[in-house]
Protein backbone atom coordinates (compact mmCIF):
# COMPACT_ATOMS: atom_id res chain seq x y z
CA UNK A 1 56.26 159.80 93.66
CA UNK A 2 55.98 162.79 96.11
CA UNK A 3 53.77 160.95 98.13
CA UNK A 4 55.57 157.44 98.59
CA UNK A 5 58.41 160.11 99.18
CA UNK A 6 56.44 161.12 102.44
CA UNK A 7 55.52 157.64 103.32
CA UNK A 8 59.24 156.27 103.32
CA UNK A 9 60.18 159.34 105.30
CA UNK A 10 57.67 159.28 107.80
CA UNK A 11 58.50 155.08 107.76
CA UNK A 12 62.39 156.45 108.58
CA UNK A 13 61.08 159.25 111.43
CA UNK A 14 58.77 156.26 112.89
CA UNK A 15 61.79 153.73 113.13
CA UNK A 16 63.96 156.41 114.44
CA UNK A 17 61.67 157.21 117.03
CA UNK A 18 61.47 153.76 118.02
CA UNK A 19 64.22 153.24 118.46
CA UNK A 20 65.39 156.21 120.25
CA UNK A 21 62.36 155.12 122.92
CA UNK A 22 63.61 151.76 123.02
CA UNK A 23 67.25 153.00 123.96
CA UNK A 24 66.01 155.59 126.65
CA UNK A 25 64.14 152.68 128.07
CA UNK A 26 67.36 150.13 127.72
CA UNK A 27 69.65 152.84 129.72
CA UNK A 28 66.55 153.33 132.29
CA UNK A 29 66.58 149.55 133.07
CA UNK A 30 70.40 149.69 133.09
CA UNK A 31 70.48 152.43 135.45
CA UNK A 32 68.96 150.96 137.78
């Protein structure tokens, strides 16, 4: 249980990160 604990959070970290790359990028290409 622990472990598919760890998975779904690291899941949640992976999306988030993904997303906060794909807005920096979005507000680069706006910027300009």
């Amino acid at each position: 249980m622990s472990i598919r604990n760890k998975k779904v959070r690291t899941d949640t970290l992976k999306k988030k990160y993904t997303l906060d790359q794909f807005l920096r990028k979005r507000d680069r290409e706006m910027g300009m």
